[in-house]
Protein backbone atom coordinates (compact mmCIF):
# COMPACT_ATOMS: atom_id res chain seq x y z
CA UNK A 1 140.25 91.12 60.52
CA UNK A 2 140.10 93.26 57.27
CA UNK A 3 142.16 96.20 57.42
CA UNK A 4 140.71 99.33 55.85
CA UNK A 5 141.64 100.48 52.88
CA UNK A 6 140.50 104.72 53.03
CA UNK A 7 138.09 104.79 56.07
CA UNK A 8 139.91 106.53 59.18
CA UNK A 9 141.47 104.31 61.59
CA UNK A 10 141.25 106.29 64.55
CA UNK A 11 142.03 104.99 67.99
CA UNK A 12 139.00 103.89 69.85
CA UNK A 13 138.71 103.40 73.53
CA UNK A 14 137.63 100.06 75.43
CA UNK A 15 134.51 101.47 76.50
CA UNK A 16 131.05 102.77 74.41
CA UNK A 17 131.09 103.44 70.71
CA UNK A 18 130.72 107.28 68.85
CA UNK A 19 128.14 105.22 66.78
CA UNK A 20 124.56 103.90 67.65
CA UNK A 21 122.06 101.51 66.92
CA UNK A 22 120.72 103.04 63.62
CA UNK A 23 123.33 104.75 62.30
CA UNK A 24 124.24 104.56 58.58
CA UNK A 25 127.25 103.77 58.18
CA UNK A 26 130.33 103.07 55.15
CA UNK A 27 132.82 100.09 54.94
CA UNK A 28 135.47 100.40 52.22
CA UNK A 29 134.49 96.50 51.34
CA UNK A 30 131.31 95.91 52.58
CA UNK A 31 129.57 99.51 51.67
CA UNK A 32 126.64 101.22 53.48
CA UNK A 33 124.62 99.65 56.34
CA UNK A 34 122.76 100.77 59.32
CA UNK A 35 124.25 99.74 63.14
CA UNK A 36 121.64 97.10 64.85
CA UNK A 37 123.52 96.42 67.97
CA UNK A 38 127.14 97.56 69.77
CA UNK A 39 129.05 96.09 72.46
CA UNK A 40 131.75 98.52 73.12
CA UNK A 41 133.70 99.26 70.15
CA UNK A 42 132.42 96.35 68.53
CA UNK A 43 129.10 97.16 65.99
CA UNK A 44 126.43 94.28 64.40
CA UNK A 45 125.86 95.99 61.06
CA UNK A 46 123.25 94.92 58.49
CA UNK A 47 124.88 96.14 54.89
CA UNK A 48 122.45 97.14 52.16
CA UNK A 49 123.12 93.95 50.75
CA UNK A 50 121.49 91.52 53.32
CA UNK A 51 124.72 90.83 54.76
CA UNK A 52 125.44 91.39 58.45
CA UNK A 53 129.08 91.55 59.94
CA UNK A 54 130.74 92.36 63.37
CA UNK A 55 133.00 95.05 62.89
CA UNK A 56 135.24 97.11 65.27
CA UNK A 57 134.07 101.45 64.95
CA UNK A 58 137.31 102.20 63.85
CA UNK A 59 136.67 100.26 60.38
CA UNK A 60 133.65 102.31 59.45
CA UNK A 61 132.53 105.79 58.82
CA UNK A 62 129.12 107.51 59.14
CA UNK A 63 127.61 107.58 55.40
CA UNK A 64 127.38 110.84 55.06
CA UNK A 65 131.02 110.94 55.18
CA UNK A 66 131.55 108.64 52.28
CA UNK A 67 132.92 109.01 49.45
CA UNK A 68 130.65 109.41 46.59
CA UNK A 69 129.78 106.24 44.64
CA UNK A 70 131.70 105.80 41.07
């Protein structure tokens, strides 16, 4: 599991996720994707980059809440 680097780490419960499929979202390593599936606390995200990754909620942030870029 990657551990996050600046993104909030806040506790999550075992049941459904604050986020949604289709919410943009931030990764400190992976950057900004958009949620295609969750089970639980668990999200599918496709990043920008073609890349798609399980990752638990608590490793992500909505993108609006991102830092800005350089």
């Amino acid at each position: 599991m990657i551990m996050p680097k600046s993104a909030s780490t806040a506790q999550h419960s075992p049941g459904a996720s604050n986020f949604r499929e289709r919410d943009r979202v931030f990764h400190n390593e992976f950057g900004h994707g958009t949620v295609v599936a969750t089970d639980g606390p668990k999200l599918t995200i496709k990043f920008d980059d073609g890349g798609v990754k399980r990752v638990l909620d608590g490793f992500v942030i909505r993108s609006d809440k991102a830092p800005a870029p350089g």
